[in-house]
PDB file of N, CA and C in Angstrom:
ATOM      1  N   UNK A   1     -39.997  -4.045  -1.860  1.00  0.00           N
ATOM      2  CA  UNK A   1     -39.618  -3.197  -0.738  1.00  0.00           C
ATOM      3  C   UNK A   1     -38.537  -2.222  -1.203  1.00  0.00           C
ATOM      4  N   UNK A   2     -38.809  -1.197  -0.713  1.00  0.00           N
ATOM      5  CA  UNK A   2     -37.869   0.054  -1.386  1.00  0.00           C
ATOM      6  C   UNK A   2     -37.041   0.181  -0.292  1.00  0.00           C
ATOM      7  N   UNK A   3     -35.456   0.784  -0.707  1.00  0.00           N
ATOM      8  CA  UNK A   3     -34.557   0.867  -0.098  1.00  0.00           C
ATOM      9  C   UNK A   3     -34.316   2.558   0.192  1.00  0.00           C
ATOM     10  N   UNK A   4     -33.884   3.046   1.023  1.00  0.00           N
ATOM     11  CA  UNK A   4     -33.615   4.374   1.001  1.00  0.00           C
ATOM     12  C   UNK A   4     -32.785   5.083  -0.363  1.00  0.00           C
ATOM     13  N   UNK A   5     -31.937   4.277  -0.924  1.00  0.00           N
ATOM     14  CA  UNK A   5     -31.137   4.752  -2.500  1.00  0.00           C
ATOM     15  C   UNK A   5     -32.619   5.189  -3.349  1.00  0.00           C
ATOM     16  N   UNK A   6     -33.368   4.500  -3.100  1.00  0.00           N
ATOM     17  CA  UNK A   6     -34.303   4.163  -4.529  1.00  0.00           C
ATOM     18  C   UNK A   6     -34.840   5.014  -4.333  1.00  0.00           C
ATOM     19  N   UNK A   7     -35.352   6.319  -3.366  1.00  0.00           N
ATOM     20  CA  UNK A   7     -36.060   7.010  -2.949  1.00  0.00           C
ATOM     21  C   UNK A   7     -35.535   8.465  -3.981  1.00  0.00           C
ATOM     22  N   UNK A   8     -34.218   8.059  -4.368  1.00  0.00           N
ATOM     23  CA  UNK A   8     -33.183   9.272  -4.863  1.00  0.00           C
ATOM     24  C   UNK A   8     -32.745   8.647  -6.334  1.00  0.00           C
ATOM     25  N   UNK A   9     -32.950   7.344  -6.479  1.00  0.00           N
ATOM     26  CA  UNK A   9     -32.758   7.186  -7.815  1.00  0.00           C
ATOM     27  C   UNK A   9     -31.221   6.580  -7.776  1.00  0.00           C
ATOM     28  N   UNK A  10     -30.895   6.193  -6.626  1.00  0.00           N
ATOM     29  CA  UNK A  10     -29.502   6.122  -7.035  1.00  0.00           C
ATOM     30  C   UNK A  10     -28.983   4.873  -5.824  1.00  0.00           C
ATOM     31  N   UNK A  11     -28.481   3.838  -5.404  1.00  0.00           N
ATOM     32  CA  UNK A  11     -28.039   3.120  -5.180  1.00  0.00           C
ATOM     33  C   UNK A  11     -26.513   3.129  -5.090  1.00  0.00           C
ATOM     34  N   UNK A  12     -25.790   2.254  -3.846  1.00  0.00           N
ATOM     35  CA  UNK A  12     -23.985   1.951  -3.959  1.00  0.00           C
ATOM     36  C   UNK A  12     -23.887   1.104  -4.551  1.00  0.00           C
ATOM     37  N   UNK A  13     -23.060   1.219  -5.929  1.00  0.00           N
ATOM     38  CA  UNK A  13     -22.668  -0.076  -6.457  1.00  0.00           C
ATOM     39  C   UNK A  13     -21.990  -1.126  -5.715  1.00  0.00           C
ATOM     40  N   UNK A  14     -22.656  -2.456  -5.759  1.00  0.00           N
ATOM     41  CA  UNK A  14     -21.729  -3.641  -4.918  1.00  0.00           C
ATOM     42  C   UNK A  14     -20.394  -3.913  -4.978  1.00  0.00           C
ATOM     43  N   UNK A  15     -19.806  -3.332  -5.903  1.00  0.00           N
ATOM     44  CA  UNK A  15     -18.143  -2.977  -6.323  1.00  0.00           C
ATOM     45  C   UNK A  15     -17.690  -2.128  -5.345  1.00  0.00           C
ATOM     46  N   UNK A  16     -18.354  -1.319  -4.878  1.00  0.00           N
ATOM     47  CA  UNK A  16     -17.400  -0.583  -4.322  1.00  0.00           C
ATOM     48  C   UNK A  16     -18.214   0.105  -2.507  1.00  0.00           C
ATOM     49  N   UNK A  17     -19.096  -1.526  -2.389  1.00  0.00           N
ATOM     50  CA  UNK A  17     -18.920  -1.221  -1.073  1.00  0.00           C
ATOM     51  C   UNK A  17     -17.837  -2.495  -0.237  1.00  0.00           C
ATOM     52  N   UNK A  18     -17.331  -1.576   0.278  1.00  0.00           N
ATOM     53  CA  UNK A  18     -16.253  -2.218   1.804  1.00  0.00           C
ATOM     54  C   UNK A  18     -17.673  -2.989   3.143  1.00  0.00           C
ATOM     55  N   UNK A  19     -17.082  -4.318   3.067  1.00  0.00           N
ATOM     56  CA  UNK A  19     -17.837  -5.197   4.080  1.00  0.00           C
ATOM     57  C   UNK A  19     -17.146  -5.043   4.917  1.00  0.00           C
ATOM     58  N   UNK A  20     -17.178  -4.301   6.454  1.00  0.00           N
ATOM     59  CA  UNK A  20     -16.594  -3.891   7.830  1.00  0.00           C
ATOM     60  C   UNK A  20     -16.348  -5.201   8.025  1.00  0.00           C
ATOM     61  N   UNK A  21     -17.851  -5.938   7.997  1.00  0.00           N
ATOM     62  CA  UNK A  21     -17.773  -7.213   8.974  1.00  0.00           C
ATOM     63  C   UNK A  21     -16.732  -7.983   8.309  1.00  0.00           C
ATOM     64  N   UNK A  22     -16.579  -8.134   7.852  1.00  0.00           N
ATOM     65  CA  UNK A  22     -15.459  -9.560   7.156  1.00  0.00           C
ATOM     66  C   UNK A  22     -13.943  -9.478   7.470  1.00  0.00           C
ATOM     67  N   UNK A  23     -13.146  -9.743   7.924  1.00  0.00           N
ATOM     68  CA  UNK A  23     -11.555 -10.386   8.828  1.00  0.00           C
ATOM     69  C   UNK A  23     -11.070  -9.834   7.320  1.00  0.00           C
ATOM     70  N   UNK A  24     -10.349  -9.219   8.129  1.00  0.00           N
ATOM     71  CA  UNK A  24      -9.229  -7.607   7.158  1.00  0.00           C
ATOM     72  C   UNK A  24      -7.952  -8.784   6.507  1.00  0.00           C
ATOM     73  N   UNK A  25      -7.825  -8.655   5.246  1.00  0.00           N
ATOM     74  CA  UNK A  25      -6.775  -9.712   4.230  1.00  0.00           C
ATOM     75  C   UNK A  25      -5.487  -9.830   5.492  1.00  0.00           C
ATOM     76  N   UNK A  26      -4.871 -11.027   5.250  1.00  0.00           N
ATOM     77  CA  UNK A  26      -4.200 -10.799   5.924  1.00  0.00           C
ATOM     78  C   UNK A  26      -2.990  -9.922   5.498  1.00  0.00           C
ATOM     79  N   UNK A  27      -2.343  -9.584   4.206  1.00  0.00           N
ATOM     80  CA  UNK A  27      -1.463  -8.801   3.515  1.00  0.00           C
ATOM     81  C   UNK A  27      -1.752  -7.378   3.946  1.00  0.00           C
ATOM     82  N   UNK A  28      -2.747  -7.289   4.158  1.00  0.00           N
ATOM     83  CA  UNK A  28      -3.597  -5.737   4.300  1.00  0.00           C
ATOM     84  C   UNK A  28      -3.105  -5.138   5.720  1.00  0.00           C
ATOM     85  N   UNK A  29      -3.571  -6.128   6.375  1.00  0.00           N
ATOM     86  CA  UNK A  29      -2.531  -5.756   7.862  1.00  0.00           C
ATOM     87  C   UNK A  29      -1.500  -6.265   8.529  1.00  0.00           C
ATOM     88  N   UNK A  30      -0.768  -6.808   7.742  1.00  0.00           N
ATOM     89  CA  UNK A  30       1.357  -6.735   7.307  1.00  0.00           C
ATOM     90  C   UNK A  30       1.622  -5.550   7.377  1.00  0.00           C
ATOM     91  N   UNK A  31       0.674  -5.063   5.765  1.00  0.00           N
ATOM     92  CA  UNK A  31       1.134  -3.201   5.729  1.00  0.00           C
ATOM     93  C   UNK A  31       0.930  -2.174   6.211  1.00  0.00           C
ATOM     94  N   UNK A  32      -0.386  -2.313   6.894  1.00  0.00           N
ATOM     95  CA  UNK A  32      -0.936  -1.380   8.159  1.00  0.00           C
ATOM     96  C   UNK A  32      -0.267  -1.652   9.417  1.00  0.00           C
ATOM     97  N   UNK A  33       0.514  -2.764   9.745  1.00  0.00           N
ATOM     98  CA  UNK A  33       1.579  -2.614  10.556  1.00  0.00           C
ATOM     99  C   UNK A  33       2.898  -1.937  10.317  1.00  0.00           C
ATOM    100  N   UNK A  34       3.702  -2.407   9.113  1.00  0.00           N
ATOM    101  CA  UNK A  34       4.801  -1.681   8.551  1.00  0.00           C
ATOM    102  C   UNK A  34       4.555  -0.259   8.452  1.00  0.00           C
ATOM    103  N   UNK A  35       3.598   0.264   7.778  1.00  0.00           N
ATOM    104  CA  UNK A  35       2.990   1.733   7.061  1.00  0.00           C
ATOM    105  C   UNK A  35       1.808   2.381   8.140  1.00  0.00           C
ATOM    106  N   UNK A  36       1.546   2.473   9.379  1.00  0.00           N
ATOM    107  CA  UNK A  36       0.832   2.766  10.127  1.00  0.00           C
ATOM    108  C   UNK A  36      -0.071   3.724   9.391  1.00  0.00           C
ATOM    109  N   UNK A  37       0.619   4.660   8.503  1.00  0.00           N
ATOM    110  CA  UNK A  37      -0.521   5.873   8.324  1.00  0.00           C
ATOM    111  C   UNK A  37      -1.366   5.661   7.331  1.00  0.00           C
ATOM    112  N   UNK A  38      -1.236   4.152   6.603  1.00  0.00           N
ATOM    113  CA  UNK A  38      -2.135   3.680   6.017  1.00  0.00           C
ATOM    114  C   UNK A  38      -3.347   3.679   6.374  1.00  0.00           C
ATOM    115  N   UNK A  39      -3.663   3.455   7.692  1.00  0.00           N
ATOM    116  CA  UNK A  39      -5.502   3.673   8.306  1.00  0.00           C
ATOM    117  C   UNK A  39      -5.847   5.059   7.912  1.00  0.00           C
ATOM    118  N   UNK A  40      -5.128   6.056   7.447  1.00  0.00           N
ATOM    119  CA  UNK A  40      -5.930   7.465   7.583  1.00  0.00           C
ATOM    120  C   UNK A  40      -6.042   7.800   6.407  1.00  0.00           C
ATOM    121  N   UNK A  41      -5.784   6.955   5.199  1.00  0.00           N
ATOM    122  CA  UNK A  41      -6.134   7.186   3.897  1.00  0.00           C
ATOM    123  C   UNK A  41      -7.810   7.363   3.922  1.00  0.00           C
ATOM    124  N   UNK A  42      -8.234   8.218   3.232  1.00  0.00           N
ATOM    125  CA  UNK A  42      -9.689   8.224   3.110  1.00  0.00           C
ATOM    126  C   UNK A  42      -9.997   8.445   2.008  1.00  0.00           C
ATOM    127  N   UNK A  43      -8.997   7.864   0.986  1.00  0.00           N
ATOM    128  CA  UNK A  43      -9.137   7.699  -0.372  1.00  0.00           C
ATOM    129  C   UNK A  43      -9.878   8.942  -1.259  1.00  0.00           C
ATOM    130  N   UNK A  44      -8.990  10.183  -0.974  1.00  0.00           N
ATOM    131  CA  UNK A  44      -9.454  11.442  -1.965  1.00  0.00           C
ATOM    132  C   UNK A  44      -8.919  11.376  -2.765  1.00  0.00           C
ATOM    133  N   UNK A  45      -8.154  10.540  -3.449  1.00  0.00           N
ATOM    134  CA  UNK A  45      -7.560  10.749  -4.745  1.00  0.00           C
ATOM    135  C   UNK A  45      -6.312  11.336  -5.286  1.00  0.00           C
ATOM    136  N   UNK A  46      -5.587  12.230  -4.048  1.00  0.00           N
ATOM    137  CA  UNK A  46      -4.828  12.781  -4.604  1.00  0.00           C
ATOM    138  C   UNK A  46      -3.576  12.319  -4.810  1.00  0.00           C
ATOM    139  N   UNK A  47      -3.029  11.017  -4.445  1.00  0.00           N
ATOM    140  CA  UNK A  47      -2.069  10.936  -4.786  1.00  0.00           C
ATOM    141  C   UNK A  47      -2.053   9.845  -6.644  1.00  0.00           C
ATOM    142  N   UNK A  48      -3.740   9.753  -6.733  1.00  0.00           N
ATOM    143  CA  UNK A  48      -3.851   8.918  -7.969  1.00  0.00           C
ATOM    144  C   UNK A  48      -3.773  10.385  -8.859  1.00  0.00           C
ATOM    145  N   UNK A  49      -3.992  11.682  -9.074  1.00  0.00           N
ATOM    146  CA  UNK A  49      -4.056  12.713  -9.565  1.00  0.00           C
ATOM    147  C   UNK A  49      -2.887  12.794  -9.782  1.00  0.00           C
ATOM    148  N   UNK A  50      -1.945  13.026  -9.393  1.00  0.00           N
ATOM    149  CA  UNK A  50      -0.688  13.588  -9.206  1.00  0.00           C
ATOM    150  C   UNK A  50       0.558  12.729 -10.058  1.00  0.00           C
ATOM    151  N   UNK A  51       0.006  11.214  -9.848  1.00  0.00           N
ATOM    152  CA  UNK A  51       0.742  10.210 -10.224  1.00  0.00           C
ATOM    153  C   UNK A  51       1.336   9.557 -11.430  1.00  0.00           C
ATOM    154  N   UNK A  52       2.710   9.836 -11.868  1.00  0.00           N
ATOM    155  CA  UNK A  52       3.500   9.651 -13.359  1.00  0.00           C
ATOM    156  C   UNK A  52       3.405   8.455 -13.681  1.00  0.00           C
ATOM    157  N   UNK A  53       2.687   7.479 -13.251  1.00  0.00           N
ATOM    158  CA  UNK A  53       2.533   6.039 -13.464  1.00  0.00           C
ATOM    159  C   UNK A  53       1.219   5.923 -13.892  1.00  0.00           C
ATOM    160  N   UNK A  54       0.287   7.052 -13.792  1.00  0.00           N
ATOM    161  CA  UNK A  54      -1.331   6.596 -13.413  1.00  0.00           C
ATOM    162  C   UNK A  54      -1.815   6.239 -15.108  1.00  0.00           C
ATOM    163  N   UNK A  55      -0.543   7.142 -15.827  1.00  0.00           N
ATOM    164  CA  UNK A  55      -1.021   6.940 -17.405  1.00  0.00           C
ATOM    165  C   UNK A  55      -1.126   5.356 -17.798  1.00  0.00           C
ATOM    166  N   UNK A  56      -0.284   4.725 -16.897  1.00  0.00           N
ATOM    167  CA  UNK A  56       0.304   3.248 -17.300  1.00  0.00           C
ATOM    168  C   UNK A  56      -0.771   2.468 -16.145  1.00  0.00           C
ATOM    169  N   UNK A  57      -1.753   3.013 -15.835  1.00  0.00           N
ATOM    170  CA  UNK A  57      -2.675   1.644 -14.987  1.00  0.00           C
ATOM    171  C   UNK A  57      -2.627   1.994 -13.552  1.00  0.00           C
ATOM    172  N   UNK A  58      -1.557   2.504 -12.778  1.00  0.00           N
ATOM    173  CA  UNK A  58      -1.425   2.616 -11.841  1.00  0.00           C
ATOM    174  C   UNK A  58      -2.170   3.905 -10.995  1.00  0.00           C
ATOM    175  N   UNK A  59      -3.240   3.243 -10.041  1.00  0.00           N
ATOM    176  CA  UNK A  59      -3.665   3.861  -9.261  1.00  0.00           C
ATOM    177  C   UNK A  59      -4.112   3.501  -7.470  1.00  0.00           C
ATOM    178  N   UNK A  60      -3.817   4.624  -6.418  1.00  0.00           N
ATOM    179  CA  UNK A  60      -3.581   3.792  -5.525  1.00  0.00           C
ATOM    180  C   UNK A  60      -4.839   3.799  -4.341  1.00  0.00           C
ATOM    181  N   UNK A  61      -5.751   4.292  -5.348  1.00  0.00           N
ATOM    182  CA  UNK A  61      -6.383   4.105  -4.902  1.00  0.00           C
ATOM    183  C   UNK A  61      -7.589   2.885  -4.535  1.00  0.00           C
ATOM    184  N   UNK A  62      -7.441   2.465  -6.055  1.00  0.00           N
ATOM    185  CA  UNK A  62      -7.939   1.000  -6.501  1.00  0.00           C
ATOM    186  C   UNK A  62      -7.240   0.122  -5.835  1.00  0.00           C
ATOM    187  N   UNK A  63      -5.859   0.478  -5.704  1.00  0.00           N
ATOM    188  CA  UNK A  63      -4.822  -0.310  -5.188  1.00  0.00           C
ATOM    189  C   UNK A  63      -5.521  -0.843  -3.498  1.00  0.00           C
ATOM    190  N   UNK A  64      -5.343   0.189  -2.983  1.00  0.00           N
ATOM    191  CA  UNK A  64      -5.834   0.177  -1.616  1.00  0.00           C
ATOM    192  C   UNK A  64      -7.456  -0.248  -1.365  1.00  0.00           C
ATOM    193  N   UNK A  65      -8.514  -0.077  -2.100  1.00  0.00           N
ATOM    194  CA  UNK A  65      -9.430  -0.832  -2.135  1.00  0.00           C
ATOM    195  C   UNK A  65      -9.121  -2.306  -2.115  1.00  0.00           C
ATOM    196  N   UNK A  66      -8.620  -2.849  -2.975  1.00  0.00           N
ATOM    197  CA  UNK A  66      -8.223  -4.145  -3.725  1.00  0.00           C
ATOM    198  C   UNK A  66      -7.872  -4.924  -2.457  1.00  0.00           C
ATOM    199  N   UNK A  67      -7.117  -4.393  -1.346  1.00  0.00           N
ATOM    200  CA  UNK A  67      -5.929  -4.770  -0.538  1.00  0.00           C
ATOM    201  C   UNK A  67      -6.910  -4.892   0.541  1.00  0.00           C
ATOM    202  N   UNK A  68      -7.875  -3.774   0.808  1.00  0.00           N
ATOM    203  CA  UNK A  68      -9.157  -4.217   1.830  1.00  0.00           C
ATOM    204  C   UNK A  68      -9.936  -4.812   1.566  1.00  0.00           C
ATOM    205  N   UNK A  69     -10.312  -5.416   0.503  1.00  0.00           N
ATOM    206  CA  UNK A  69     -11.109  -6.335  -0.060  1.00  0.00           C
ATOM    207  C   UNK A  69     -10.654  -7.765  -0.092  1.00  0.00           C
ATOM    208  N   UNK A  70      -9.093  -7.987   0.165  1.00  0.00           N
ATOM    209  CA  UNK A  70      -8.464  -9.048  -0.250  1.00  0.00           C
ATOM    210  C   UNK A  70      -8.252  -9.858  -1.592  1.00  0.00           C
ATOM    211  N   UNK A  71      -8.367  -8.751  -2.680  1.00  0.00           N
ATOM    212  CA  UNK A  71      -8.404  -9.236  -3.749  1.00  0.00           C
ATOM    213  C   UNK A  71      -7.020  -8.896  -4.448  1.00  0.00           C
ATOM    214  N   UNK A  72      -6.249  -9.619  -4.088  1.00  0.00           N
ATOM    215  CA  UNK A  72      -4.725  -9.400  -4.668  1.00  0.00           C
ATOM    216  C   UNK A  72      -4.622  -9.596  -5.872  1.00  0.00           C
ATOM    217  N   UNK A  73      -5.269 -10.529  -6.718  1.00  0.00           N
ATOM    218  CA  UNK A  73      -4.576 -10.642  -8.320  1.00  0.00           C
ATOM    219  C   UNK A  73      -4.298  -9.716  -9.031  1.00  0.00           C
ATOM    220  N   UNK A  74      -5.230  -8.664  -8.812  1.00  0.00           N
ATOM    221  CA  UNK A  74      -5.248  -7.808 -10.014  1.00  0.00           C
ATOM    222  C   UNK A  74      -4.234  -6.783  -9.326  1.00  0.00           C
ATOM    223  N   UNK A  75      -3.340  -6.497  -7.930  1.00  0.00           N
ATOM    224  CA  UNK A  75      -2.978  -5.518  -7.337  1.00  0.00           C
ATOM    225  C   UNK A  75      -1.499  -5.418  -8.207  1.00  0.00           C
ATOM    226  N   UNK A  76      -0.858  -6.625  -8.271  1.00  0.00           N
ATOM    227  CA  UNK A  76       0.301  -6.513  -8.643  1.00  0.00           C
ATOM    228  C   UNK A  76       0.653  -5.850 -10.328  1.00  0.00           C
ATOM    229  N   UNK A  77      -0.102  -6.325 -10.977  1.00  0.00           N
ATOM    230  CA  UNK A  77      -0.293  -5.278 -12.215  1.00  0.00           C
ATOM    231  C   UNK A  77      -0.490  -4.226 -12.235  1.00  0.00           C
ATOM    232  N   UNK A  78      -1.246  -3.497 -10.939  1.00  0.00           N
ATOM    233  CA  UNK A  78      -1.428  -2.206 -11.289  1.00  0.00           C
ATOM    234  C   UNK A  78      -0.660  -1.416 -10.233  1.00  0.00           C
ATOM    235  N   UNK A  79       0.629  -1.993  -9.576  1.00  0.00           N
ATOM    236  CA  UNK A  79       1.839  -1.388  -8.650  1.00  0.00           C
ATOM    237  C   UNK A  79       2.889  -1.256  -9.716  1.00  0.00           C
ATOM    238  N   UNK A  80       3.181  -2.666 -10.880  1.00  0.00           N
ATOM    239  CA  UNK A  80       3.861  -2.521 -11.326  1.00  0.00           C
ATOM    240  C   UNK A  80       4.775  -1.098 -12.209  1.00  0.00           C
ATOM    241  N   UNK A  81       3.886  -0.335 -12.501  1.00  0.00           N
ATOM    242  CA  UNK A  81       4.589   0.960 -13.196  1.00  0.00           C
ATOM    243  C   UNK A  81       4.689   1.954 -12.575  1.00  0.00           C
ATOM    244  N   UNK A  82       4.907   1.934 -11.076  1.00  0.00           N
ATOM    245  CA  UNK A  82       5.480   2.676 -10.409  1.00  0.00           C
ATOM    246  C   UNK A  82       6.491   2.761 -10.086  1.00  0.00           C
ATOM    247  N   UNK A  83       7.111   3.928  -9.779  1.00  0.00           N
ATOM    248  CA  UNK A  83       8.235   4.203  -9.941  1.00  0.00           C
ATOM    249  C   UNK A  83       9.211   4.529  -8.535  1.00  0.00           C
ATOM    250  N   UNK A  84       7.921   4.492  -7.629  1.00  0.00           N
ATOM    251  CA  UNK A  84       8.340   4.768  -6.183  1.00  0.00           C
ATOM    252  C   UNK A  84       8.876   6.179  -6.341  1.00  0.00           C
ATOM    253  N   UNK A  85       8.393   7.052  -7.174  1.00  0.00           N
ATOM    254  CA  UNK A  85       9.397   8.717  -6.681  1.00  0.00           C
ATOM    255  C   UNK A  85       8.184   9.439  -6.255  1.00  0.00           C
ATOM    256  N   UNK A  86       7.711   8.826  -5.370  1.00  0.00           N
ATOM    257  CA  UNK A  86       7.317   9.837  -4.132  1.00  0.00           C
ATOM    258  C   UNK A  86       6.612  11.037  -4.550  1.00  0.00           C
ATOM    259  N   UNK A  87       6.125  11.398  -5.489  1.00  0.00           N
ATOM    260  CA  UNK A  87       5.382  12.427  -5.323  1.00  0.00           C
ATOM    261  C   UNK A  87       3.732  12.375  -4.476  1.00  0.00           C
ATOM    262  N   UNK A  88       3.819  11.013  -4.780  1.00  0.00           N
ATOM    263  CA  UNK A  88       1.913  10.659  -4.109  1.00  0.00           C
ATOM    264  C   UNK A  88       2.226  10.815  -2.142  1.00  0.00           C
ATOM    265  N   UNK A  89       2.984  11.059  -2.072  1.00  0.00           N
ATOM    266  CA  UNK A  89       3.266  10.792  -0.326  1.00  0.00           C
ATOM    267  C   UNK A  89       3.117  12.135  -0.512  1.00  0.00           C
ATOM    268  N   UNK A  90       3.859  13.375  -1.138  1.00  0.00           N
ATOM    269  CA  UNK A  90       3.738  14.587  -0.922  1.00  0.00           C
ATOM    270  C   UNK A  90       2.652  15.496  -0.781  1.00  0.00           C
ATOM    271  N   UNK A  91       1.460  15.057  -1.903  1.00  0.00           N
ATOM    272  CA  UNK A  91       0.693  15.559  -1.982  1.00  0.00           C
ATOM    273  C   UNK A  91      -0.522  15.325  -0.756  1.00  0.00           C
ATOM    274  N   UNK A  92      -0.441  13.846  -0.086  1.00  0.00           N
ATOM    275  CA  UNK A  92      -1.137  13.609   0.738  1.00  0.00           C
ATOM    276  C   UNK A  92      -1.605  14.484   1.806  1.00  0.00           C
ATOM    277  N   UNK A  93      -2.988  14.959   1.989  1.00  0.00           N
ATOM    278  CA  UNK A  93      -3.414  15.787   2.856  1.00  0.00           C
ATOM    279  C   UNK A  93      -3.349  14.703   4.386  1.00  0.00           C
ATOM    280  N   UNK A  94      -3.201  13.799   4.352  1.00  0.00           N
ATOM    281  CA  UNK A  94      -3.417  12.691   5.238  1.00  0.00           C
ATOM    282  C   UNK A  94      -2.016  12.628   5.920  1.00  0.00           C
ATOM    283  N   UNK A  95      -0.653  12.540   5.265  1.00  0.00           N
ATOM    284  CA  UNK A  95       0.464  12.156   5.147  1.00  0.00           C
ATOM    285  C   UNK A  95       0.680  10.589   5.276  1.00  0.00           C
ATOM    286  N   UNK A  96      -0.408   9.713   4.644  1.00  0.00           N
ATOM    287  CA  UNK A  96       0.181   8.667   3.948  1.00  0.00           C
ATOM    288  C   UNK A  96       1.259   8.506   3.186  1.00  0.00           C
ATOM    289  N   UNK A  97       2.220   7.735   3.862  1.00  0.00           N
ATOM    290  CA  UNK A  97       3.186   7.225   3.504  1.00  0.00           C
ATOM    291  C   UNK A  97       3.037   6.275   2.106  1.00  0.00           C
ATOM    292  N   UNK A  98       2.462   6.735   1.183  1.00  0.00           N
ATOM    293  CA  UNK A  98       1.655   5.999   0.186  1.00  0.00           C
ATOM    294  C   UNK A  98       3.017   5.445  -0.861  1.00  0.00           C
ATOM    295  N   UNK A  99       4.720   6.024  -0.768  1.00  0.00           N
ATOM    296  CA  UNK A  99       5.628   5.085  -1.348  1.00  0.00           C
ATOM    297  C   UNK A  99       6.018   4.123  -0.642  1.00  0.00           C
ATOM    298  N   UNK A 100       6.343   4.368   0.936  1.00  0.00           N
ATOM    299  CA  UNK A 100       6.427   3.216   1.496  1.00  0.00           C
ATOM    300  C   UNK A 100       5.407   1.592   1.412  1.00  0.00           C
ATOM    301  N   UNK A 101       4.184   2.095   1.254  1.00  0.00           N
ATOM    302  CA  UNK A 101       3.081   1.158   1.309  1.00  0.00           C
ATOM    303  C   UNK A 101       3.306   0.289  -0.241  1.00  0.00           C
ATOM    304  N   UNK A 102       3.708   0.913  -1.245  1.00  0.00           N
ATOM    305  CA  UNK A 102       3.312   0.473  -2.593  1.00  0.00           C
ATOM    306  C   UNK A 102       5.415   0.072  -2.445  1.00  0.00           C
ATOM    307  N   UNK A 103       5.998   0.551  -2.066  1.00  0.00           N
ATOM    308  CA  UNK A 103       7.241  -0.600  -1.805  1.00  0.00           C
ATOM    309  C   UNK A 103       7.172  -1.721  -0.986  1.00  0.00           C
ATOM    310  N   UNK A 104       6.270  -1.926   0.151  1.00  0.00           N
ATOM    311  CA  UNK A 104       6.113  -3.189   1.025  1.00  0.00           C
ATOM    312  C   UNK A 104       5.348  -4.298   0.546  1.00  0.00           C
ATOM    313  N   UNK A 105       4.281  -3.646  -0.222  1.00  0.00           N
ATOM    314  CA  UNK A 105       3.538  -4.494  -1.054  1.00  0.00           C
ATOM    315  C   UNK A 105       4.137  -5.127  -2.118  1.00  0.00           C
ATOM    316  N   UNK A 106       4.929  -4.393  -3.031  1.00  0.00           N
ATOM    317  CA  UNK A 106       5.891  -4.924  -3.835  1.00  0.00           C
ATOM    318  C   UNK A 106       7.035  -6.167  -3.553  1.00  0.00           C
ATOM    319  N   UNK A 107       7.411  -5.964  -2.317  1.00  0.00           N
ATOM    320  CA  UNK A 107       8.435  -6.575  -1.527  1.00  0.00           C
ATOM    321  C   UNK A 107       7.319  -7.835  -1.694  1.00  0.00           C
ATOM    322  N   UNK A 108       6.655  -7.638  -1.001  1.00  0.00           N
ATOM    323  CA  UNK A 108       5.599  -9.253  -0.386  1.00  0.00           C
ATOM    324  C   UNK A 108       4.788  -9.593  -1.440  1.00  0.00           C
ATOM    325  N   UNK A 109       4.623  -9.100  -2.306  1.00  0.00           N
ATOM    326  CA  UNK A 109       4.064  -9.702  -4.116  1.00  0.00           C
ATOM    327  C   UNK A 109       5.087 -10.513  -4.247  1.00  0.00           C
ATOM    328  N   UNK A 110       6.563 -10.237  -4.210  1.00  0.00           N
ATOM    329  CA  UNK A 110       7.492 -10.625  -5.156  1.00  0.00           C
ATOM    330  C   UNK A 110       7.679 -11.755  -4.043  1.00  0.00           C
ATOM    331  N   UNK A 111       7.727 -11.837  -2.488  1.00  0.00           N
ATOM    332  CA  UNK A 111       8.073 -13.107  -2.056  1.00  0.00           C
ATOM    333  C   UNK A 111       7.183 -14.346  -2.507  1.00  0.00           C
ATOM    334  N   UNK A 112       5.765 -13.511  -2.497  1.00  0.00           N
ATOM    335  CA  UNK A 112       4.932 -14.482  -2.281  1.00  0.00           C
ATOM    336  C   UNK A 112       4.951 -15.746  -3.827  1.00  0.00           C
ATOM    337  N   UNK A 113       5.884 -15.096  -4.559  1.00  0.00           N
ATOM    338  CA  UNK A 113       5.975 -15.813  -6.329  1.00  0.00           C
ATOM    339  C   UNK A 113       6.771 -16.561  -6.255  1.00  0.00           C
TER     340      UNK A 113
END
């Protein structure tokens, strides 16, 4: 049975689809309470473009996938080489608060150790 992708040759990788149905991490909405403008990320990239850390692993966009997925292990390694100077909040067409979010997360990595 053919799927509508297959019709085009092309398919969503299972990596990187978001399951609606499944109960949102609970860490995920800590920070969507603290960081409200976190819901309006729609993940264009620009504050992973922009970003003096991104050479060192850090991207926030993966980041923020990771965090709706509930897959924390790998999040804290790749917050770590940030520097929190705010340029990724600036560039935001959204105005995600995207240093606040990657400082709250940091905060609640480090309790949770």
């Amino acid at each position: 049975m053919s799927t509508k992708g297959d019709k085009w040759g092309f398919q969503p990788e299972k990596s990187n689809v978001i399951v609606l149905d499944r109960p949102v991490a609970p860490l995920y909405r800590q920070l969507r309470l603290k960081v409200p403008s976190l819901a309006s990320c729609f993940f264009c990239g620009g504050c992973s473009a922009t970003c003096t850390a991104s050479e060192e692993g850090m991207n926030f966009r993966v980041v923020h996938l990771l965090l709706c997925r509930g897959e924390m292990e790998k999040v804290g390694s790749l917050i770590a080489p940030c520097l929190l100077c705010g340029k990724c909040t600036l560039v935001c067409p959204r105005n995600v608060d995207t240093r606040s979010v990657v400082f709250n997360l940091k905060l609640a990595l480090h309790e949770l150790q």
